[in-house]
N, C-alpha and C. Protein backbone atom coordinates (compact mmCIF):
# COMPACT_ATOMS: atom_id res chain seq x y z
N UNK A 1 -1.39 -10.40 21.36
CA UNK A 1 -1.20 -9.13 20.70
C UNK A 1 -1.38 -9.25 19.20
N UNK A 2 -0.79 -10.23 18.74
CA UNK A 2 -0.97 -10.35 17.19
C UNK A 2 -2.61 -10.46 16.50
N UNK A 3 -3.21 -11.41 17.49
CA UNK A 3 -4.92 -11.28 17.06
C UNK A 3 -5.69 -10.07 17.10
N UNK A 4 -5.42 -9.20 18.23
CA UNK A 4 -5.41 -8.14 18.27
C UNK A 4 -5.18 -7.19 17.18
N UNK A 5 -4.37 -6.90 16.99
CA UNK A 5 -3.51 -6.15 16.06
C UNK A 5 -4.08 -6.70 14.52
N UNK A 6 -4.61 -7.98 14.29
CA UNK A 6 -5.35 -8.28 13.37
C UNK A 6 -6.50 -8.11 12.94
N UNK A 7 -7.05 -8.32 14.70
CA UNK A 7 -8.71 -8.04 14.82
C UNK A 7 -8.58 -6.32 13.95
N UNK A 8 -8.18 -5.57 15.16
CA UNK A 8 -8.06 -3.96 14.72
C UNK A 8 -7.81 -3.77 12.89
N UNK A 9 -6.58 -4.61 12.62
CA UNK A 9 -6.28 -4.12 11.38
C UNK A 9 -7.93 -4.73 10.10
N UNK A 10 -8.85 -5.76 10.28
CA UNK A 10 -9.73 -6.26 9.21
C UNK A 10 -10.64 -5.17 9.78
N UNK A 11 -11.07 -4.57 11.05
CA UNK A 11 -12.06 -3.45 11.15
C UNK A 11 -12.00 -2.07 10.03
N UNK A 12 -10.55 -1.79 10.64
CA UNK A 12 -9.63 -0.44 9.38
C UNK A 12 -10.05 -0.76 7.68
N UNK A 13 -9.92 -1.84 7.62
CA UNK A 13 -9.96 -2.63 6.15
C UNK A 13 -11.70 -2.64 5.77
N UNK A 14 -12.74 -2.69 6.83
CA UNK A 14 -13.52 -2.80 6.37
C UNK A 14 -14.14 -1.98 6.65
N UNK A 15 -14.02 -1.09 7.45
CA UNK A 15 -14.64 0.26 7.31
C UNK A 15 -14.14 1.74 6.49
N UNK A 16 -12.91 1.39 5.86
CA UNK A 16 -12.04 1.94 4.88
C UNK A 16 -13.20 2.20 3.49
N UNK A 17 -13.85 0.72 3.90
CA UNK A 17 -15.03 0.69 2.39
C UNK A 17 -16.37 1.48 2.46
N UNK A 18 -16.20 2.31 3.27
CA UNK A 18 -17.32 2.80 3.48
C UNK A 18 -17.30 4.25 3.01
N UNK A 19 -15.79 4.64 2.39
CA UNK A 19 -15.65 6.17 2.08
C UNK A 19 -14.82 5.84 0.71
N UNK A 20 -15.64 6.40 -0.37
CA UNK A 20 -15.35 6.43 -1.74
C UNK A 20 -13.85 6.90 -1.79
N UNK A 21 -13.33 8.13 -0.90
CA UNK A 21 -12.50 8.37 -1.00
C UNK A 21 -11.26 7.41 -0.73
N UNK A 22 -11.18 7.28 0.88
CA UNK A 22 -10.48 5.90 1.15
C UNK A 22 -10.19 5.22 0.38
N UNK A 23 -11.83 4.34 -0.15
CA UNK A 23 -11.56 2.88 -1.55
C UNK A 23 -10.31 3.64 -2.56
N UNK A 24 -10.93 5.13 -3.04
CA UNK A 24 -9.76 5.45 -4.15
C UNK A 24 -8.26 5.39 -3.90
N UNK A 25 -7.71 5.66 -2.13
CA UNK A 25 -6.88 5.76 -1.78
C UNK A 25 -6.32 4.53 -2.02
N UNK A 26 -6.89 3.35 -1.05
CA UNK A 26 -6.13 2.08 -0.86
C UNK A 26 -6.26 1.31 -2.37
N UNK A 27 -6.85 1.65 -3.38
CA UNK A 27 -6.67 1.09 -4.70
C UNK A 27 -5.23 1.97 -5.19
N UNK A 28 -5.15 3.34 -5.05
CA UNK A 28 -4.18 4.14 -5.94
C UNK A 28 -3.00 3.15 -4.82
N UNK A 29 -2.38 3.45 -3.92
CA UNK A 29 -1.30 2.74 -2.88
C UNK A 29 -1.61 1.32 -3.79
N UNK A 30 -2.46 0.15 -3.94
CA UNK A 30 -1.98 -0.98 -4.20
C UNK A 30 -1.77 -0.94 -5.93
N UNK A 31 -2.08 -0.51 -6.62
CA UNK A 31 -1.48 0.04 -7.61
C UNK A 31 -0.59 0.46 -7.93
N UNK A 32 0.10 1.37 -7.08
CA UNK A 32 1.50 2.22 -6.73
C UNK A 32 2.45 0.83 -6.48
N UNK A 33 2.22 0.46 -5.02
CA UNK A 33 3.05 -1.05 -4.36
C UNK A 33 3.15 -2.18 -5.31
N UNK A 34 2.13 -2.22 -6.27
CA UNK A 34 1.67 -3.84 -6.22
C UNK A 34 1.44 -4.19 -8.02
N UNK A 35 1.47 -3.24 -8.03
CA UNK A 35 1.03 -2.96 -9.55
C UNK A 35 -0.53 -3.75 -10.28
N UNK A 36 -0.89 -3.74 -9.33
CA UNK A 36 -2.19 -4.30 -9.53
C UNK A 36 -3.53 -4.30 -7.79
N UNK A 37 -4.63 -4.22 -8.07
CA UNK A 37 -5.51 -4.01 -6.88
C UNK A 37 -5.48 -5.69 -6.12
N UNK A 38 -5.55 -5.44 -4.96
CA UNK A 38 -5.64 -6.68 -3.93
C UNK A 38 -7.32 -6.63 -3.77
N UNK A 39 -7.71 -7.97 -3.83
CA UNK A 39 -9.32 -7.90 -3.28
C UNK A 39 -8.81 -8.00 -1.48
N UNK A 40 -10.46 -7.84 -0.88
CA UNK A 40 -10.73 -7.71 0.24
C UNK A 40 -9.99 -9.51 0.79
N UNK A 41 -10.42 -9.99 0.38
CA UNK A 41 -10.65 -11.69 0.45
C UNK A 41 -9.15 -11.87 0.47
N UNK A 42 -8.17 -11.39 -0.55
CA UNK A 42 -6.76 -11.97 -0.61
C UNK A 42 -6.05 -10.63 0.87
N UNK A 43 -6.36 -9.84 0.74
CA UNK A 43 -5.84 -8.74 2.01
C UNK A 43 -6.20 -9.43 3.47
N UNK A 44 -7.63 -10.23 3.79
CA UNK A 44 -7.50 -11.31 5.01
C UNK A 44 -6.72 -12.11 4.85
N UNK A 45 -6.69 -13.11 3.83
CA UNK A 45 -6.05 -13.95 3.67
C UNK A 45 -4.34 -13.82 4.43
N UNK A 46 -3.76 -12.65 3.63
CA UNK A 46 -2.51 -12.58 4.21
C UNK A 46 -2.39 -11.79 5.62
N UNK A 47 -3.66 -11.31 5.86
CA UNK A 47 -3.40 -10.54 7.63
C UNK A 47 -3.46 -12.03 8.84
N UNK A 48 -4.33 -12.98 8.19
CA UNK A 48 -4.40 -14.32 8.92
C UNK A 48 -2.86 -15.01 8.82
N UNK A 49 -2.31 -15.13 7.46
CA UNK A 49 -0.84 -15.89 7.43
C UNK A 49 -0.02 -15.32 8.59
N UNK A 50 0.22 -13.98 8.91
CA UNK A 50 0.90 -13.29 10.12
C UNK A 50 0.93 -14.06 11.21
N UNK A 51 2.18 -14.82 11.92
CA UNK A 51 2.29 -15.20 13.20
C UNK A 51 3.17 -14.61 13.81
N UNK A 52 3.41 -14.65 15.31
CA UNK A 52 3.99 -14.14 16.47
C UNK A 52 5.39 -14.58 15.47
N UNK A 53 5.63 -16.23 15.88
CA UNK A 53 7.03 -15.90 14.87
C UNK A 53 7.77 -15.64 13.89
N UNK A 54 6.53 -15.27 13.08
CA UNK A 54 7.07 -14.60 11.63
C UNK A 54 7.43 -12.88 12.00
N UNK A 55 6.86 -12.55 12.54
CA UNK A 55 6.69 -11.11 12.90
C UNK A 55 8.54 -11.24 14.47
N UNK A 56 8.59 -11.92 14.81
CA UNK A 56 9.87 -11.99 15.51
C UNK A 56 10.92 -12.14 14.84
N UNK A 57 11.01 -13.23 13.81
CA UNK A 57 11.63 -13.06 12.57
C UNK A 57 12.13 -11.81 12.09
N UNK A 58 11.14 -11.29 11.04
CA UNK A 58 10.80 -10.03 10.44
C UNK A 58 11.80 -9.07 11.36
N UNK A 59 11.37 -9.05 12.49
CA UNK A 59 12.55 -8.03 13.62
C UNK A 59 13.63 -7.92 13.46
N UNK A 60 13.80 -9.13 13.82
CA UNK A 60 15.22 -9.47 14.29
C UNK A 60 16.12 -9.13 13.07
N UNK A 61 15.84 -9.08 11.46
CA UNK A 61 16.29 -9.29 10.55
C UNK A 61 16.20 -7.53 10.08
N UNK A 62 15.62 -6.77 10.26
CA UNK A 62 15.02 -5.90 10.17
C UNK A 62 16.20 -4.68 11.69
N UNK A 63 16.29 -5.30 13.16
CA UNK A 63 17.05 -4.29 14.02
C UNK A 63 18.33 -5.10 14.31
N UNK A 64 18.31 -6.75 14.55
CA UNK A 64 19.34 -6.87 14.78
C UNK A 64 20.64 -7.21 14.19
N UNK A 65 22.08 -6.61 14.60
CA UNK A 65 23.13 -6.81 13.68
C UNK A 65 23.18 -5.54 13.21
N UNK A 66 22.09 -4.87 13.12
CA UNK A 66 22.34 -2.96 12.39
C UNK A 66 22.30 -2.04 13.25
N UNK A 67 22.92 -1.23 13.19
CA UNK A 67 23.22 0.45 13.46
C UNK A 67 22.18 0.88 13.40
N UNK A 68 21.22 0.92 14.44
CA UNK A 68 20.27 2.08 14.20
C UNK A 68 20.49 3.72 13.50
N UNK A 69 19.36 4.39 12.76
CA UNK A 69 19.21 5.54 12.24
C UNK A 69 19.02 6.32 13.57
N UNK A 70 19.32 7.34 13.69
CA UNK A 70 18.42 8.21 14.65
C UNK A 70 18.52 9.09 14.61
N UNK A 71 17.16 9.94 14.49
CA UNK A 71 16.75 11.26 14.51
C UNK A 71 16.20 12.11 15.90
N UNK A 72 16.88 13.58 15.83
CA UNK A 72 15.87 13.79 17.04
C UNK A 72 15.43 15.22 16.85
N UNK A 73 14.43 15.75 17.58
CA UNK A 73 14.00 17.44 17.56
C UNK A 73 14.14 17.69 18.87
N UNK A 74 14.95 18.89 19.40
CA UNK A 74 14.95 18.98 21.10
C UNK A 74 16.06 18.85 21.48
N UNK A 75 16.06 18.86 22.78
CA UNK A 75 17.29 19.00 23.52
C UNK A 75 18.17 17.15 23.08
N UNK A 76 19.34 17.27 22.76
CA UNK A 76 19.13 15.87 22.40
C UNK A 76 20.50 15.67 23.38
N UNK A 77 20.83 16.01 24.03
CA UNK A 77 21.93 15.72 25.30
C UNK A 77 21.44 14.91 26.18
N UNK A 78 20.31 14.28 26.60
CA UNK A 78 20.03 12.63 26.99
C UNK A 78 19.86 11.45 26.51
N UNK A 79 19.71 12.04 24.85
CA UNK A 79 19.68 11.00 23.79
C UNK A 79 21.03 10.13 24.51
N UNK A 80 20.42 8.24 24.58
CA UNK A 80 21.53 7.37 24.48
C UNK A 80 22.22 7.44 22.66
N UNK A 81 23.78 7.12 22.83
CA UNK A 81 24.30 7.02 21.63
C UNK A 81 23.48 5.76 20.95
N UNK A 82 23.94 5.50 19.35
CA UNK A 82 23.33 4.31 18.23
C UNK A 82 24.07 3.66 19.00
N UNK A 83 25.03 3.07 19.70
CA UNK A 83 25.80 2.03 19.98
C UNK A 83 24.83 1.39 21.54
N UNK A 84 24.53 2.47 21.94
CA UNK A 84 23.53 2.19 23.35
C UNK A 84 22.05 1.84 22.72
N UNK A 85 21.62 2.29 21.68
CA UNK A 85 20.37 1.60 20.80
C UNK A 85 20.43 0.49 20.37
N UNK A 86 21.70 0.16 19.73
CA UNK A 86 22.00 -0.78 18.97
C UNK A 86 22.09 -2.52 20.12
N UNK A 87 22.48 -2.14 21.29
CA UNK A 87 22.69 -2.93 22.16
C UNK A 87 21.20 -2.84 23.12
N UNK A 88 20.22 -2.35 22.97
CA UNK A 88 19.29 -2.51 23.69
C UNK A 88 17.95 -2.93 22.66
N UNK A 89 18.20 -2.29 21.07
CA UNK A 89 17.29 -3.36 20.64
C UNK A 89 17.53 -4.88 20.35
N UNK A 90 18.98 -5.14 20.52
CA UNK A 90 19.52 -6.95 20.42
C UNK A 90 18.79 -7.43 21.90
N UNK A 91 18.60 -6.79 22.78
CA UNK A 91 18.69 -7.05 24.00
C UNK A 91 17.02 -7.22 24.21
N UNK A 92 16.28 -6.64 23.78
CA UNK A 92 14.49 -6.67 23.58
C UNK A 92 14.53 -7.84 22.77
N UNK A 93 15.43 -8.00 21.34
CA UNK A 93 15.16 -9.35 20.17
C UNK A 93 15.01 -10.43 21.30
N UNK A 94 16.03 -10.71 22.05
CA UNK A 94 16.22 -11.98 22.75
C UNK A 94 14.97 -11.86 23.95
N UNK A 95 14.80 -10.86 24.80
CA UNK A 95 13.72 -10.83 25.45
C UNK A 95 12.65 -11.23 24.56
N UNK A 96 12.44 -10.93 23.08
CA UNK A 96 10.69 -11.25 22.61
C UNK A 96 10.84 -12.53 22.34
N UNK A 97 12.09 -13.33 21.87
CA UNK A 97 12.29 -14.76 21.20
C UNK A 97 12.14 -15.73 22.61
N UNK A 98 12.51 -14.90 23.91
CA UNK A 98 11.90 -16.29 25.50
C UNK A 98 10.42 -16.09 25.26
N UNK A 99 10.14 -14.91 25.25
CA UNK A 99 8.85 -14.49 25.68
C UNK A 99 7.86 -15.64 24.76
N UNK A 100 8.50 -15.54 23.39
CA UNK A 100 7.73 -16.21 22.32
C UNK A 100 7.61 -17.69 22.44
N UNK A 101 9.18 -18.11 22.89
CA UNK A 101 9.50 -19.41 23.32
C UNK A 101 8.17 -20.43 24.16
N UNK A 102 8.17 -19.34 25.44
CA UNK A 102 7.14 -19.73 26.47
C UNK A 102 5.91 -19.71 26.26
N UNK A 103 5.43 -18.85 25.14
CA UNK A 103 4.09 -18.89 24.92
C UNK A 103 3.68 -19.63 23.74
N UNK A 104 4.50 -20.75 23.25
CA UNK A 104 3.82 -22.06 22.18
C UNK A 104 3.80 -23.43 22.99
């Protein structure tokens, strides 16, 4: 999934360059973020550094141990409570960290 998700993301990146507008976009955003423009060359660079366990990492640090936010529009009387979120995204962390386990 991660090569994937990489492959897809350098296509976005390089066909982004093909509309003046776009280029102006993703320069104004890394300007905004970064305070300075990223070349093409350093933007692979760091989509390649990305691994399965950095990105499991990143998660875990990111859902688990916290209170989910939650928003809803609609009938929200099947909504599970944050405490039933909160215990089912700890519960996916540990499912992706075997999953990850088994696949190095």
């Amino acid at each position: 999934e991660v090569n994937r998700a990489r492959a897809q993301l350098r296509a976005i990146l390089l066909m982004s360059q093909e509309s003046p507008a776009a280029r102006a976009a993703q320069i104004a955003r890394q300007m905004l973020f970064n305070g300075a423009t990223i070349t093409n060359e350093e933007l692979i660079a760091r989509l390649e550094a990305i691994t399965a366990p950095r990105l499991a990492d990143l998660a875990e640090r990111t859902f688990v141990g916290t209170v989910p936010t939650l928003a809803a529009i609609g009938p929200v009387s099947r909504l599970p409570s944050r405490d039933v979120l909160a215990e089912r995204l700890a519960g996916a962390s540990s499912g992706a960290e075997a999953r990850l386990a088994t696949s190095h």
